[in-house]
C-alpha atoms as a PDB file:
ATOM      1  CA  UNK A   1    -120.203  72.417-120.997  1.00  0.00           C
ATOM      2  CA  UNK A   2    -119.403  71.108-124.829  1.00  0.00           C
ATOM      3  CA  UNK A   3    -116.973  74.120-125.079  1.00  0.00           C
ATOM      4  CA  UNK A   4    -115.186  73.120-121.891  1.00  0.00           C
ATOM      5  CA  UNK A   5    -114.809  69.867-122.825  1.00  0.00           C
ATOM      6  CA  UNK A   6    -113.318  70.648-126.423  1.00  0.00           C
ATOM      7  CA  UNK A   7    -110.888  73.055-124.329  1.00  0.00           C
ATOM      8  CA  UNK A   8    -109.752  70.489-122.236  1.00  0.00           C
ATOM      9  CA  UNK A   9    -109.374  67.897-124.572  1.00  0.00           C
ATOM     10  CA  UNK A  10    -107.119  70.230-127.304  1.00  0.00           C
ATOM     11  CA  UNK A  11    -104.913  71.202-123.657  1.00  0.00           C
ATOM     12  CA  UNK A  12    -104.418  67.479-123.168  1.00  0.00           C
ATOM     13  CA  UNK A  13    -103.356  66.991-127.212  1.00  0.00           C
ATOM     14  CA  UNK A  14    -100.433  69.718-126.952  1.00  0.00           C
ATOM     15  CA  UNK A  15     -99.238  68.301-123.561  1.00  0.00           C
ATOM     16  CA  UNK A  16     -98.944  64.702-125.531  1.00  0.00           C
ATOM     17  CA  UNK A  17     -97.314  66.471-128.359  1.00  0.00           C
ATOM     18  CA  UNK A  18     -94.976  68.793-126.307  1.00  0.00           C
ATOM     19  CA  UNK A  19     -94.075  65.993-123.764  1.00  0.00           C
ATOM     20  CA  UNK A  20     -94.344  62.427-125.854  1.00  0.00           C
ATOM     21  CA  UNK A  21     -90.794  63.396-127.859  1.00  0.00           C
ATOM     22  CA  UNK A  22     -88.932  64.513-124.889  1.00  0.00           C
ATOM     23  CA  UNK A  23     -89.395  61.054-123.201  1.00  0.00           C
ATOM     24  CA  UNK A  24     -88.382  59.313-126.612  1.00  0.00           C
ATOM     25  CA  UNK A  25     -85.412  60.815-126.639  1.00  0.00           C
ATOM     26  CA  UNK A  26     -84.753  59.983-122.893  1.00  0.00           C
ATOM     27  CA  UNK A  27     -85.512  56.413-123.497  1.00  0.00           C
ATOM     28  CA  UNK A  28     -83.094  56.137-125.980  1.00  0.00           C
ATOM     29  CA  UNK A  29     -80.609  57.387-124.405  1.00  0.00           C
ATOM     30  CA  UNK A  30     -81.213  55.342-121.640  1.00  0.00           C
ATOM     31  CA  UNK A  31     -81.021  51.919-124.100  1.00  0.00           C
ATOM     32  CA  UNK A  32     -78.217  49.426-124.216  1.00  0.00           C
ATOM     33  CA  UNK A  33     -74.453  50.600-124.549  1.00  0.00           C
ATOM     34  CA  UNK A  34     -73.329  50.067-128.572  1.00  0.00           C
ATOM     35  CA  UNK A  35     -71.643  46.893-128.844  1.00  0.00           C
ATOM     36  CA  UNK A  36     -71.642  46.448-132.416  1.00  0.00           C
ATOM     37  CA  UNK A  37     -73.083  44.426-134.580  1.00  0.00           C
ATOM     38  CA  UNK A  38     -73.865  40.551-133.493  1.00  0.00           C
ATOM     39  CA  UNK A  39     -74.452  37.841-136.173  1.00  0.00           C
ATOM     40  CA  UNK A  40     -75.127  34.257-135.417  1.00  0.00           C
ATOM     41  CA  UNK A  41     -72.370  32.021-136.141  1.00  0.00           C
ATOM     42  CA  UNK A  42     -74.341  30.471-138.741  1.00  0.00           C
ATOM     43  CA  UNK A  43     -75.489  33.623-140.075  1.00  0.00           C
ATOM     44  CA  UNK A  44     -71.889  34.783-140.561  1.00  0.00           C
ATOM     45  CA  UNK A  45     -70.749  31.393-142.791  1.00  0.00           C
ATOM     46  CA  UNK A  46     -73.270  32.170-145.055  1.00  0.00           C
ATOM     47  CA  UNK A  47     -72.826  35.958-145.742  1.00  0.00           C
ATOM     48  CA  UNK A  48     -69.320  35.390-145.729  1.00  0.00           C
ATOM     49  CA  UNK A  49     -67.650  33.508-148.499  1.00  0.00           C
ATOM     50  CA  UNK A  50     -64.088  33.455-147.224  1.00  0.00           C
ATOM     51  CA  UNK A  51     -63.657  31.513-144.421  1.00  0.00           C
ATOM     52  CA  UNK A  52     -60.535  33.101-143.669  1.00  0.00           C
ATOM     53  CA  UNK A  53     -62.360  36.178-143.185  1.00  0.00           C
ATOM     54  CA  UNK A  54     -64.988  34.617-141.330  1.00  0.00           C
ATOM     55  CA  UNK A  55     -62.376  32.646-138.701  1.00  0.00           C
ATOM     56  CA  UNK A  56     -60.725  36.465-138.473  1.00  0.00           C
ATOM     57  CA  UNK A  57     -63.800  38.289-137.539  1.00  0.00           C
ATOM     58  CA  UNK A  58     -64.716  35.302-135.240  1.00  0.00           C
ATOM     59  CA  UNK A  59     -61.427  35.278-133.811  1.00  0.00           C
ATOM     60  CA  UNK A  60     -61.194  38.912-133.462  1.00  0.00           C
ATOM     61  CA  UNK A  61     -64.517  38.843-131.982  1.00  0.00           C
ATOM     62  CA  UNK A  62     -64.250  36.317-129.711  1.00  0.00           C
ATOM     63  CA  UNK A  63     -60.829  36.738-128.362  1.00  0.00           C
ATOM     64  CA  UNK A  64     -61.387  40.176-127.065  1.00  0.00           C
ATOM     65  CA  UNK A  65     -63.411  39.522-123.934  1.00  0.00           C
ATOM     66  CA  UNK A  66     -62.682  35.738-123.561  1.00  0.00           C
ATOM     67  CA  UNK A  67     -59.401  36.350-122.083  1.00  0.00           C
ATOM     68  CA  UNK A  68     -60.185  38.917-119.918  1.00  0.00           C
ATOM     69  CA  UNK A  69     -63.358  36.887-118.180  1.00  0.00           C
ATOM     70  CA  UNK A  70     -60.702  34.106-117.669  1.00  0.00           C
ATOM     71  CA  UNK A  71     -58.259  36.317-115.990  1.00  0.00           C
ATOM     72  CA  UNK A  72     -61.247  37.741-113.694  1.00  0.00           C
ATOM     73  CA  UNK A  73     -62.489  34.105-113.332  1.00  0.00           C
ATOM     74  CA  UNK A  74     -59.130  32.994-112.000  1.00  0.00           C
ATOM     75  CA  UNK A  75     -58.958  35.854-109.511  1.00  0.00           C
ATOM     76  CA  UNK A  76     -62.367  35.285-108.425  1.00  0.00           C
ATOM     77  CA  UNK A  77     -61.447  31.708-107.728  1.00  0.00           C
ATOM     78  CA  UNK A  78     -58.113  32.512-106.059  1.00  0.00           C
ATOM     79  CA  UNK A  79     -60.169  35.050-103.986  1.00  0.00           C
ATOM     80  CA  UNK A  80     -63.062  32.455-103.185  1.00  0.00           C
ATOM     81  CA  UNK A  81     -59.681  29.905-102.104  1.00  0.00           C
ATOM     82  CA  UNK A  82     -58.486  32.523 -99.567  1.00  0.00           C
ATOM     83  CA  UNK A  83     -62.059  33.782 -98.565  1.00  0.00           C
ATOM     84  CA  UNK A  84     -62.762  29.857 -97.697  1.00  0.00           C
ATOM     85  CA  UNK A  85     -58.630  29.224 -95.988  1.00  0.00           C
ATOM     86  CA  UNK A  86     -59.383  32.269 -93.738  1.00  0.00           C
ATOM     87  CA  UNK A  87     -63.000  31.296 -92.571  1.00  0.00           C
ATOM     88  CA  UNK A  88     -61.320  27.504 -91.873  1.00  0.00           C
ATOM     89  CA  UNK A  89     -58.435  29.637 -89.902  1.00  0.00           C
ATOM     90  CA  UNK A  90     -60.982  31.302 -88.067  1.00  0.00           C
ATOM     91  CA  UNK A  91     -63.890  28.305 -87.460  1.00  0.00           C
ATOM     92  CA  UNK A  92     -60.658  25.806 -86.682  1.00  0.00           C
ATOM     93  CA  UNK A  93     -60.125  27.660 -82.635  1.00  0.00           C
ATOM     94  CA  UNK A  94     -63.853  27.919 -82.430  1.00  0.00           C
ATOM     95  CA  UNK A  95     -64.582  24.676 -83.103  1.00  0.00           C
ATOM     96  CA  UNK A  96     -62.079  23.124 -81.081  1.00  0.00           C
ATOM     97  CA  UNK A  97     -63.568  25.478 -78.618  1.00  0.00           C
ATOM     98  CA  UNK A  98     -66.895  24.047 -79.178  1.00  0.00           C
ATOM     99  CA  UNK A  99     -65.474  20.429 -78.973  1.00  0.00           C
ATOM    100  CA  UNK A 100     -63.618  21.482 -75.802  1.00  0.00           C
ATOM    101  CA  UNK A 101     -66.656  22.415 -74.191  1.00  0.00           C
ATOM    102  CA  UNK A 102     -69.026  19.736 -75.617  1.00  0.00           C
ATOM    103  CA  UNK A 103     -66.546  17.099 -73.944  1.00  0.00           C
ATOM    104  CA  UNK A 104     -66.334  19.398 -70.576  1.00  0.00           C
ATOM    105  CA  UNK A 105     -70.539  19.185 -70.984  1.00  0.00           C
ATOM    106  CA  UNK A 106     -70.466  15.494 -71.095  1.00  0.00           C
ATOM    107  CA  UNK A 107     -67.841  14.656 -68.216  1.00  0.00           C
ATOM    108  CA  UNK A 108     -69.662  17.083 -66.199  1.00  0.00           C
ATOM    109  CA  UNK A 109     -73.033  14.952 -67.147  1.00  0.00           C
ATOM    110  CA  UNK A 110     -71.090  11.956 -66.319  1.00  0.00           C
ATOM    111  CA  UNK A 111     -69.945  12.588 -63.240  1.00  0.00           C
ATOM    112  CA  UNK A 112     -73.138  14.025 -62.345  1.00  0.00           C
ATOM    113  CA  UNK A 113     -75.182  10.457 -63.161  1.00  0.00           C
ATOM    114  CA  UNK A 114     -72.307   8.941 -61.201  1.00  0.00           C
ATOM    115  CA  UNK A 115     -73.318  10.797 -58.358  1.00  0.00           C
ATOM    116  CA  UNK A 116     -76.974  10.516 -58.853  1.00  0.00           C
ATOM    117  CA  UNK A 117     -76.119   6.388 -59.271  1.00  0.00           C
ATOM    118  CA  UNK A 118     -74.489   6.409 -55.885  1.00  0.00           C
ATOM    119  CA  UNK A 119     -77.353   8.205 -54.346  1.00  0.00           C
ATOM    120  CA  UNK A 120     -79.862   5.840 -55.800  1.00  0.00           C
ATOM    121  CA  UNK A 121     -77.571   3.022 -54.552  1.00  0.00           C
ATOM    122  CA  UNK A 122     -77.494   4.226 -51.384  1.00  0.00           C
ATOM    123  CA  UNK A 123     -80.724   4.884 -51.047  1.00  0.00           C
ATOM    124  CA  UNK A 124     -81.689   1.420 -52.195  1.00  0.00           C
ATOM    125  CA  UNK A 125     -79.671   0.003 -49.379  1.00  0.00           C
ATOM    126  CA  UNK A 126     -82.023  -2.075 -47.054  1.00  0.00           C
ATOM    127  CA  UNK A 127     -82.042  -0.346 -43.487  1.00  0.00           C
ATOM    128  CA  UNK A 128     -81.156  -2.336 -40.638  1.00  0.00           C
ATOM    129  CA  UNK A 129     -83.603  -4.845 -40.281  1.00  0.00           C
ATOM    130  CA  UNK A 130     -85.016  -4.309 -36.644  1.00  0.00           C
ATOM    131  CA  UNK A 131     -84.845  -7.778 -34.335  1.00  0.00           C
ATOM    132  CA  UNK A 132     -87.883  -7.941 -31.956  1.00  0.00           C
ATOM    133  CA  UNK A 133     -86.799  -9.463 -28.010  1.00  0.00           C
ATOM    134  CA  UNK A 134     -89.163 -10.338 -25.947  1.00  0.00           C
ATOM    135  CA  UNK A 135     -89.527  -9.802 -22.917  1.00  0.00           C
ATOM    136  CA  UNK A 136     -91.612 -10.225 -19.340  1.00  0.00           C
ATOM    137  CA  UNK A 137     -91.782  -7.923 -16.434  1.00  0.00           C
ATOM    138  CA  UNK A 138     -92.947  -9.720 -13.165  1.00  0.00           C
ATOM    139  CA  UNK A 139     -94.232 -11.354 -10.485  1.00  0.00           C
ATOM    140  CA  UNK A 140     -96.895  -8.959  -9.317  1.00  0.00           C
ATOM    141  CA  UNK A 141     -98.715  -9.707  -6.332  1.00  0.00           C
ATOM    142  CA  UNK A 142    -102.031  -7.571  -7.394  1.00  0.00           C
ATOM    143  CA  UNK A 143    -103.927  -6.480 -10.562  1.00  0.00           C
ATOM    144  CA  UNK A 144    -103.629  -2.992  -9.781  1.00  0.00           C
ATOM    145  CA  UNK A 145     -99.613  -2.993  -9.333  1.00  0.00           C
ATOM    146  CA  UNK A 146     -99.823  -4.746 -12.746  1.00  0.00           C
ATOM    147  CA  UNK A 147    -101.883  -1.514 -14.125  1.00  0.00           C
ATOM    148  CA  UNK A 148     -99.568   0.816 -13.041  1.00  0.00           C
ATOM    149  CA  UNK A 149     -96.713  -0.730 -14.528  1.00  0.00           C
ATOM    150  CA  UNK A 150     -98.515  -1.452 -17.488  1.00  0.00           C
ATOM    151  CA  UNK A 151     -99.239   2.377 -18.124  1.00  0.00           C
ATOM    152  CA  UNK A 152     -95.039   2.798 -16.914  1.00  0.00           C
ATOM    153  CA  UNK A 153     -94.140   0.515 -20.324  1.00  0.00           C
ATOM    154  CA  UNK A 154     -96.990   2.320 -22.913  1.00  0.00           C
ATOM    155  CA  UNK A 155     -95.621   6.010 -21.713  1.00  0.00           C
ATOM    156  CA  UNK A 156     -92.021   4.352 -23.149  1.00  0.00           C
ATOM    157  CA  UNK A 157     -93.669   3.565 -26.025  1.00  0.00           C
ATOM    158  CA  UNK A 158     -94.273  -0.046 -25.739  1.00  0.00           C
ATOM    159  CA  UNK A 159     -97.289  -1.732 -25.723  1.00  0.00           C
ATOM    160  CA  UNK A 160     -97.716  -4.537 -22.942  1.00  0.00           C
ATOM    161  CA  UNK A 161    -100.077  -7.444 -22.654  1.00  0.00           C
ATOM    162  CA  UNK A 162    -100.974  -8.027 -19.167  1.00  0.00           C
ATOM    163  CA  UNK A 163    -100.820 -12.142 -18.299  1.00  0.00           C
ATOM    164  CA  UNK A 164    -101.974 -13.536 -15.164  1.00  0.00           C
ATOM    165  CA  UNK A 165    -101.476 -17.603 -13.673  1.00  0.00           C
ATOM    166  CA  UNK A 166    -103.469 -19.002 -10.778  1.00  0.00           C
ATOM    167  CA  UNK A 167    -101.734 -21.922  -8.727  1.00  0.00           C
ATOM    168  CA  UNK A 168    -101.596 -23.471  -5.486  1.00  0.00           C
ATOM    169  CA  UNK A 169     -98.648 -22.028  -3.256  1.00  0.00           C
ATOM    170  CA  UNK A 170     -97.539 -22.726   0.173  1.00  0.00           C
ATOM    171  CA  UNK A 171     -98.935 -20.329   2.725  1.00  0.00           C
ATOM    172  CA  UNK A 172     -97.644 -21.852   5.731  1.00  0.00           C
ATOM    173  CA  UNK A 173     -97.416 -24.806   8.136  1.00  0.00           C
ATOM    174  CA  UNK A 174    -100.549 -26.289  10.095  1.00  0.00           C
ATOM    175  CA  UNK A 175    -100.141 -28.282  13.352  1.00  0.00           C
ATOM    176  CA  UNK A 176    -103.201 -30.265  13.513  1.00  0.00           C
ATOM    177  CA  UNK A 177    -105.399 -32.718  15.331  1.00  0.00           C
ATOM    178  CA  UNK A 178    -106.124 -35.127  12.436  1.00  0.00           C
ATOM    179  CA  UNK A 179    -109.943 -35.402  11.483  1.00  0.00           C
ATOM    180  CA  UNK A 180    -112.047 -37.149  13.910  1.00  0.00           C
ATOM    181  CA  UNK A 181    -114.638 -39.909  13.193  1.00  0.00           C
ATOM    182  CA  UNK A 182    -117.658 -37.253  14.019  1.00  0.00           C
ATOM    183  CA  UNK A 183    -118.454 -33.890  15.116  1.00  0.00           C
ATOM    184  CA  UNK A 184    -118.924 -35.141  18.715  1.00  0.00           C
ATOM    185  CA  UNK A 185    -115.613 -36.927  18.586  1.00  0.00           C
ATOM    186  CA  UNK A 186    -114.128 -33.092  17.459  1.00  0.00           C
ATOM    187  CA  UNK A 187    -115.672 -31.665  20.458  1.00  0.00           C
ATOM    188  CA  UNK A 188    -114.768 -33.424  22.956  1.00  0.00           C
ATOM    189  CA  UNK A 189    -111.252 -33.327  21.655  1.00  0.00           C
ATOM    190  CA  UNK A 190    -111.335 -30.039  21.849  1.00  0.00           C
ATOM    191  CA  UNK A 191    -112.684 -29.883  25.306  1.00  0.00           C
ATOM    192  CA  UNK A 192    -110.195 -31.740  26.219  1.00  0.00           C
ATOM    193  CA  UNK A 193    -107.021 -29.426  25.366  1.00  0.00           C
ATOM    194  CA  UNK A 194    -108.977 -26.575  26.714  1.00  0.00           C
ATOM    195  CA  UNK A 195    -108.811 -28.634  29.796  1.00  0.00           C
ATOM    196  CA  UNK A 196    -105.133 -28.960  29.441  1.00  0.00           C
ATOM    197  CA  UNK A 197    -104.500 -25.766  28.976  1.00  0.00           C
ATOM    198  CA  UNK A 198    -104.205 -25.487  25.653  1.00  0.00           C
ATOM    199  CA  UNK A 199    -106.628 -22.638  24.216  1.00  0.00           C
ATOM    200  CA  UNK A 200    -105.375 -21.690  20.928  1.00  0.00           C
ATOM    201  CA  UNK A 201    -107.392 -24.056  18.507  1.00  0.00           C
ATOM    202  CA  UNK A 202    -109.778 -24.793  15.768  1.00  0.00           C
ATOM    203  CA  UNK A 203    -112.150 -26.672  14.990  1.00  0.00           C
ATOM    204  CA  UNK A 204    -112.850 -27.752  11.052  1.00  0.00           C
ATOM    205  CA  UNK A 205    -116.547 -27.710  10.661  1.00  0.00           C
ATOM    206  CA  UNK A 206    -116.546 -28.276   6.703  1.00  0.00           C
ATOM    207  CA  UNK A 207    -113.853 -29.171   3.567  1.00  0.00           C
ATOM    208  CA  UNK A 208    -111.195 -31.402   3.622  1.00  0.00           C
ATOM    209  CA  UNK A 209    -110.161 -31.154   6.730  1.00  0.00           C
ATOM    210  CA  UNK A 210    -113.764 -31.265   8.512  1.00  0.00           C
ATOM    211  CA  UNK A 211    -113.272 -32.480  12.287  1.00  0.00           C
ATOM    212  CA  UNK A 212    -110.684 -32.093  12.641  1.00  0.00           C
ATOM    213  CA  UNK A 213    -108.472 -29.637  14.959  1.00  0.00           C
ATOM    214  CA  UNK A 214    -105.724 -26.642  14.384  1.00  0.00           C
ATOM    215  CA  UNK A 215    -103.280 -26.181  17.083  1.00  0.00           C
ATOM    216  CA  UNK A 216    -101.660 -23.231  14.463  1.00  0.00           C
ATOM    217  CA  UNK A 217    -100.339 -22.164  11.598  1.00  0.00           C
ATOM    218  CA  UNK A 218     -96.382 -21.149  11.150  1.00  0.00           C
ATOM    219  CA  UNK A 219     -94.933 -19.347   8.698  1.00  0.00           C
ATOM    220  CA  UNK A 220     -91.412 -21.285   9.871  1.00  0.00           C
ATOM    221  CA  UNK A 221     -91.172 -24.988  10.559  1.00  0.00           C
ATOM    222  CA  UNK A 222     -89.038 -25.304  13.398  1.00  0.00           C
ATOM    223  CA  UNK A 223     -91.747 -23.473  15.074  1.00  0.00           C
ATOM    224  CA  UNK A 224     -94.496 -25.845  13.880  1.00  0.00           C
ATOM    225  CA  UNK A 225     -91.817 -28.402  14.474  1.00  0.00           C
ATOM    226  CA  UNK A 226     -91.814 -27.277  18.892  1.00  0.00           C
ATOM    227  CA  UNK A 227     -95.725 -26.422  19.015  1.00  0.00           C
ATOM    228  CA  UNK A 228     -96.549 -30.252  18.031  1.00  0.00           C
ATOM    229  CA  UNK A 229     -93.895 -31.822  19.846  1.00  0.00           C
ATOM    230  CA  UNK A 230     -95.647 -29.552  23.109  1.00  0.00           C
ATOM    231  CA  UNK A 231     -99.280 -31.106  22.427  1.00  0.00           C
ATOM    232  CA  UNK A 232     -97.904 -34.480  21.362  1.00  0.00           C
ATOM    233  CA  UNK A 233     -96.248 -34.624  25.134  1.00  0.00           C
ATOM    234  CA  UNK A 234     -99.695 -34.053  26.669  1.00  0.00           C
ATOM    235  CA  UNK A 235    -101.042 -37.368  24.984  1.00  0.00           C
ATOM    236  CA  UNK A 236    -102.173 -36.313  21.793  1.00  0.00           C
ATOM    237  CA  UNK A 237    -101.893 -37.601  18.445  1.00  0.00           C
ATOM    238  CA  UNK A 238    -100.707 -34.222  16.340  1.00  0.00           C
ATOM    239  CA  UNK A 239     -99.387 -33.771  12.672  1.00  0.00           C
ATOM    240  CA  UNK A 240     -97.753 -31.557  10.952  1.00  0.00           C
ATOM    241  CA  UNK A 241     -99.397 -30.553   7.400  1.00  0.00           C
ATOM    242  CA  UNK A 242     -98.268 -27.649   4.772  1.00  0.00           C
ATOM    243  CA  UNK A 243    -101.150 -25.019   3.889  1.00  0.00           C
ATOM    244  CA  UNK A 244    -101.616 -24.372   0.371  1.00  0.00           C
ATOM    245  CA  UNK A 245    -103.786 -21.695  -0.962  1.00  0.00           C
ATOM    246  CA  UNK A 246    -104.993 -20.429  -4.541  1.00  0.00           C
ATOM    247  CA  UNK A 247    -102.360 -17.358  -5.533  1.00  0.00           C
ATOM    248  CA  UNK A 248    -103.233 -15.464  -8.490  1.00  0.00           C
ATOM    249  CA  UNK A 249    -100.042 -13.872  -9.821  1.00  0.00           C
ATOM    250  CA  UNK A 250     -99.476 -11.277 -12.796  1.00  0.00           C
ATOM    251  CA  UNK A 251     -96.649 -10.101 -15.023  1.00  0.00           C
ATOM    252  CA  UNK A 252     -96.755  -8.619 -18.584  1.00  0.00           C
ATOM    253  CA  UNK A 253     -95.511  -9.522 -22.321  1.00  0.00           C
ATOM    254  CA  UNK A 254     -94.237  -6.899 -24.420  1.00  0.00           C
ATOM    255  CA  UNK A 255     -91.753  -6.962 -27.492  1.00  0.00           C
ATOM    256  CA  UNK A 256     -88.955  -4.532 -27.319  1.00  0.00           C
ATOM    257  CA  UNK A 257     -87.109  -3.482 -30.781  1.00  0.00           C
ATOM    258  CA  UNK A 258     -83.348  -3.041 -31.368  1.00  0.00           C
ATOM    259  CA  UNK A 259     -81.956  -0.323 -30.746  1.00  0.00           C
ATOM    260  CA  UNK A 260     -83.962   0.125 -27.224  1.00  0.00           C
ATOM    261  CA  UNK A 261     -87.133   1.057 -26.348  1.00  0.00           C
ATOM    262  CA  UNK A 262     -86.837   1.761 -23.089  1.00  0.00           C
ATOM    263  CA  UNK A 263     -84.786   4.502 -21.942  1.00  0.00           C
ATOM    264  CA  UNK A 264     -82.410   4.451 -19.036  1.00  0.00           C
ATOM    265  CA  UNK A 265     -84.097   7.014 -17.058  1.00  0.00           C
ATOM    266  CA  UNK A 266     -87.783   5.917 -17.704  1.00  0.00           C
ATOM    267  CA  UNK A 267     -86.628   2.149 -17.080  1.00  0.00           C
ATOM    268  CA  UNK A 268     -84.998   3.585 -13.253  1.00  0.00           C
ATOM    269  CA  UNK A 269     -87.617   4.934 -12.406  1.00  0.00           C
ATOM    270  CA  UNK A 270     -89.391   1.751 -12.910  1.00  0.00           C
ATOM    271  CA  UNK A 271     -87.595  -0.156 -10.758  1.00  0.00           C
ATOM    272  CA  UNK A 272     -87.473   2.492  -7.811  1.00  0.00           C
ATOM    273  CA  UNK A 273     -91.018   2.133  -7.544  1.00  0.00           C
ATOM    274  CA  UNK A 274     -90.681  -2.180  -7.707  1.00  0.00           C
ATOM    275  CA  UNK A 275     -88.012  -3.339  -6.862  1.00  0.00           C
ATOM    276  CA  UNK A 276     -88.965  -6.981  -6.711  1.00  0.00           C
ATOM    277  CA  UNK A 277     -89.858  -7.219 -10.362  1.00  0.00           C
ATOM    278  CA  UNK A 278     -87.606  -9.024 -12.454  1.00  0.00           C
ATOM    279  CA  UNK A 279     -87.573  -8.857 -16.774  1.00  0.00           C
ATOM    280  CA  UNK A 280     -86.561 -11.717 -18.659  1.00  0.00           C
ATOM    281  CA  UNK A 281     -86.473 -12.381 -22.704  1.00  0.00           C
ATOM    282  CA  UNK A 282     -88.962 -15.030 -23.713  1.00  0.00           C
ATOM    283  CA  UNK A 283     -89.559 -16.525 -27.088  1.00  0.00           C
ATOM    284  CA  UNK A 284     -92.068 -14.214 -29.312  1.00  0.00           C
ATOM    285  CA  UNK A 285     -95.522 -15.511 -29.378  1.00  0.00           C
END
């Protein structure tokens, strides 16, 4: 092993001696390009003793590359001038290009929040407000007629209430026997026109008109008019006295909005099935 060692450490000496002055030689060729000697401007006014030998070797050393690098400074600027005049040429389209479209951009964004103003405007324009009528749909003789046309006016889309008033009405025309003093007093009355012919009667056992005695009761007062004038001929005292009775009658409320609820085929057909019903606006409760 020490022998092999030796060996390859004298191989690796004659390498570095064969090889180390080849790359010497390269790296010197390889150095700096000869430019002559340089001295220090101070360095050359104190070797040199003339000055007029000093100002020529400064001025031929000096002079010899000073105007040249102004001549290729002066190019390089003149280039740099028309490098910069043709880049201005060719920016100066683009950018009025640019501008051009920049100002197409912003009328087309102005017109756009025009129109998006108008639609907001018009959008915050108040809708017609909608005026509520009133209205009532009547007389109805019966609850159940009222019903019907009460479900009639919620299939239009209404929404009735139903109403109702109770009053005394005229139901007719009695021709009486005014009230006698006592039930006996009635009776014999009575007797008395049966006697006489006169067999149509009735006798008031209780309410207002207790004892006394109905000869009939007419719808039409000429009628009632000729039946008392017949008994009152025969010797009795008769009168003539109006019937009233309790009439419950019903209609219904509803509010109708503008434009109409009611159609004109739905509101027909109403009044083909009652035809005695009237409607009439109201004031709104």
């Amino acid at each position: 092993m020490k022998w092999l060692f030796f060996i390859l450490l004298l191989a690796n000496l004659g390498m570095f001696i064969l090889i180390y002055p080849q790359q010497a030689d390269k790296s010197d060729e390889k150095g700096l390009p000869d430019i002559g000697e340089l001295f220090l401007y101070k360095e050359v006014a104190e070797l040199s003793g003339d000055a007029g030998d000093v100002d020529a070797s400064g001025t031929a050393a000096i002079p010899e590359s000073s105007p040249q690098s102004g001549e290729e400074i002066l190019a390089e600027d003149t280039e740099s001038q028309i490098v910069a005049q043709r880049q201005e040429a060719e920016s100066g389209p683009q950018l009025t290009g640019e501008s051009e479209s920049v100002s197409a951009q912003e009328e087309s964004s102005t017109a756009e929040t025009e129109v998006t103003a108008a639609e907001e405007a018009k959008e915050q324009e108040p809708a017609p407000e909608e005026v509520a009528v009133c209205k009532t749909i009547g007389y109805l003789q019966s609850r159940s007629d009222a019903e019907i046309v009460s479900v009639r006016l919620r299939a239009l889309g209404l929404k009735p209430e139903l109403q109702s008033e109770t009053s005394n009405e005229q139901a007719g025309i009695w021709v009486l026997v005014p009230p006698q003093a006592s039930r006996r007093d009635a009776v014999e009355v009575a007797n008395r026109l049966e006697r006489d012919g006169i067999s149509d009667l009735w006798r008031f056992t209780s309410g207002e008109l207790v004892h006394a005695i109905s000869l009939g009761l007419f719808r039409n007062e000429e009628r009632a008019e000729a039946r008392r004038k017949e008994i009152s001929d025969l010797g009795y005292e008769v009168i003539i006295k109006p019937r009233y009775r309790q009439a419950t009658k019903y209609w219904l409320y509803f509010q109708q909005r503008t434009p109409a609820t009611l159609t004109e085929k739905g509101w027909r057909e109403l009044l083909e099935n009652f035809p005695d019903i009237e409607v009439e606006e109201t004031a709104c409760r």
